[in-house]
Protein backbone atom coordinates (compact mmCIF):
# COMPACT_ATOMS: atom_id res chain seq x y z
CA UNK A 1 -34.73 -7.34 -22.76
CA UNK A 2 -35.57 -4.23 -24.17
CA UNK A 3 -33.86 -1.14 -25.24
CA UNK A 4 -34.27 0.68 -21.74
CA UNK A 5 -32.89 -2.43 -19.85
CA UNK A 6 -29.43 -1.99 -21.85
CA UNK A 7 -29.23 1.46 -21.27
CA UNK A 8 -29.65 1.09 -17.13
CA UNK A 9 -27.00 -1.96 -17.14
CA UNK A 10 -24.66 0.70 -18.98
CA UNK A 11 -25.21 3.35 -16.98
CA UNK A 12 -24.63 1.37 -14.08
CA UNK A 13 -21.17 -0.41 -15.32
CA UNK A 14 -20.07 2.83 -16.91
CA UNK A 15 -20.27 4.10 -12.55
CA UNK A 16 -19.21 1.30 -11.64
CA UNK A 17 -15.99 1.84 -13.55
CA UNK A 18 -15.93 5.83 -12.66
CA UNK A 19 -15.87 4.39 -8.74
CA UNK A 20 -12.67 2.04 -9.65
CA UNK A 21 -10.67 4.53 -11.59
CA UNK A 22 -10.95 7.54 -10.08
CA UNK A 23 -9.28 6.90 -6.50
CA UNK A 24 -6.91 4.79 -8.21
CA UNK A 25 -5.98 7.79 -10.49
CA UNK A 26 -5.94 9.85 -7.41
CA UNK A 27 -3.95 7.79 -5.41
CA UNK A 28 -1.50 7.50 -7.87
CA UNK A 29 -1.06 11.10 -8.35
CA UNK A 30 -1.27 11.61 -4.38
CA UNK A 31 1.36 9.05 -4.37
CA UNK A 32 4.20 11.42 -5.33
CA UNK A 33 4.63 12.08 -2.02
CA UNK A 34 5.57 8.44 -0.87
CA UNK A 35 8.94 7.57 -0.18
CA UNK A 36 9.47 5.88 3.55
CA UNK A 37 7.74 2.59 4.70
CA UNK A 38 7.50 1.51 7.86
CA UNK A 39 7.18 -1.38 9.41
CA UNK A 40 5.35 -2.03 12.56
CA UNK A 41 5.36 -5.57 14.96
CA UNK A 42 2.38 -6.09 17.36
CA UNK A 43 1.92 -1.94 16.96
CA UNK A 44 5.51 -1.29 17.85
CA UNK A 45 7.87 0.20 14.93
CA UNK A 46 10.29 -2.37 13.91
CA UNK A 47 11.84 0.10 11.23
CA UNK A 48 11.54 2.71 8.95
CA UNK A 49 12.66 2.28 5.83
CA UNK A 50 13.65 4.29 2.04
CA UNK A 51 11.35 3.34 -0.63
CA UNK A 52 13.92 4.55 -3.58
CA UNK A 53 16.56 1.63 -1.93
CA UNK A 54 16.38 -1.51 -2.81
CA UNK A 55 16.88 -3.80 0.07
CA UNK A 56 15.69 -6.99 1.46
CA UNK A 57 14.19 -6.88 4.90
CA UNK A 58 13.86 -9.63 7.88
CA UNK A 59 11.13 -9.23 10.29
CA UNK A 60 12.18 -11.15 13.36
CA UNK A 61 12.62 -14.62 11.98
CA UNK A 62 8.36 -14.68 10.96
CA UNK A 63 8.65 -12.42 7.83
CA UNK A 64 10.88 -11.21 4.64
CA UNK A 65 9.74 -7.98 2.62
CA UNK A 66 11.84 -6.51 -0.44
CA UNK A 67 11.90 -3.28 -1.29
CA UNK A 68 12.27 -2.92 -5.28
CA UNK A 69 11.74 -0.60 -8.00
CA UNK A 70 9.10 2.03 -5.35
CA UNK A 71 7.77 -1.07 -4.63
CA UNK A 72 7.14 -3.02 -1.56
CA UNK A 73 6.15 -6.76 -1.26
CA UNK A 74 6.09 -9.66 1.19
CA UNK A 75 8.32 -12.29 -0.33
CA UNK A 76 8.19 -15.13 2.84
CA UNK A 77 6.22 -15.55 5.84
CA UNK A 78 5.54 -17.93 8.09
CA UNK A 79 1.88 -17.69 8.29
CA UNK A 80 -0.27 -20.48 7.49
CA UNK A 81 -2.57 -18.35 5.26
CA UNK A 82 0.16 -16.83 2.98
CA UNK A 83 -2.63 -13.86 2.63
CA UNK A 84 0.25 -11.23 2.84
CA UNK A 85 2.55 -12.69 0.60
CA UNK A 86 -0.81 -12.90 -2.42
CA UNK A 87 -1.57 -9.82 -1.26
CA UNK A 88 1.27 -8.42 -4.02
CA UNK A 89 2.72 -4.95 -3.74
CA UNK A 90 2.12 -1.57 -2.82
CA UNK A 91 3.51 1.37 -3.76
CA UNK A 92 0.83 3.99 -3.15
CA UNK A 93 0.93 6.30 0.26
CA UNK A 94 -1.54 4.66 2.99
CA UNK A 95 -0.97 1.48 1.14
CA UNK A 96 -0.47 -1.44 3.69
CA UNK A 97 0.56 -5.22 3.96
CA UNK A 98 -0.58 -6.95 7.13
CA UNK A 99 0.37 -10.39 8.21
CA UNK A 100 -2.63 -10.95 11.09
CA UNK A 101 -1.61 -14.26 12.35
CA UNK A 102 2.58 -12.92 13.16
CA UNK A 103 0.87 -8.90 13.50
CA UNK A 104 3.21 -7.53 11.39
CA UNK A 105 2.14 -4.28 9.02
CA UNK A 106 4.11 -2.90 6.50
CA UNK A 107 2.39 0.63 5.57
CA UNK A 108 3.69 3.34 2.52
CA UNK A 109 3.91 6.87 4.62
CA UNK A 110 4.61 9.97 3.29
CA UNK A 111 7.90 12.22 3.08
CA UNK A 112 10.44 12.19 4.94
CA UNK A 113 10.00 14.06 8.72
CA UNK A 114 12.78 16.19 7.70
CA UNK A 115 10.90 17.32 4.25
CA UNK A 116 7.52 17.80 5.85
CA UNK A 117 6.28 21.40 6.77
CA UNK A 118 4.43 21.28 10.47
CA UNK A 119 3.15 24.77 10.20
CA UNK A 120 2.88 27.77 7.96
CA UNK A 121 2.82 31.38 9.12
CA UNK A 122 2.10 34.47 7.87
């Protein structure tokens, strides 16, 4: 390998890295603006729930997510995958945890309806 080849495998992990970080960086600070999940069975809304309180929740008698520290993660399912429960948590806005095989999604939205502007006029 010569001198050349280094430099082009470099180059291309140093973008490769660029492409990880940055929407993680901005997702994190776009974040801020998280604080409801909701949770949705077979695309109907089961609930809507507080990100800053800790609770446990029971989806039908398929699933059990926690909500802990900002932080939301499937803790049981019934599923024989277990996908949503490796899955781990999310805490970011348009974050989501589905469970395909019971169709449940657990999504981070943003603020609360009552906190959101819907127009601005001047």
């Amino acid at each position: 390998m010569k001198k050349r080849d280094f430099l082009l495998i470099g180059a291309v992990l140093a973008l490769a890295l660029l492409c990880w970080v940055v929407p993680r960086a901005a997702g994190i600070f776009a974040g801020k603006d998280a604080s409801r999940v909701r949770v949705t069975v077979g695309g109907e809304e089961y609930g809507t729930y507080r990100l800053s309180e800790d609770q446990t929740i029971e989806i039908q008698d398929t699933n059990v997510c926690e909500i802990k520290d900002g932080e939301v993660n499937m803790i049981q399912a019934d599923c024989p995958d277990q996908l949503c429960i490796h899955q781990g948590p999310i805490r970011i806005q348009g974050e989501t945890i589905v469970c395909l095989p019971n169709r449940v999604v657990v999504e981070i939205t943003g603020k609360d309806k009552e906190e959101q502007l819907d127009g601005v006029v001047q």
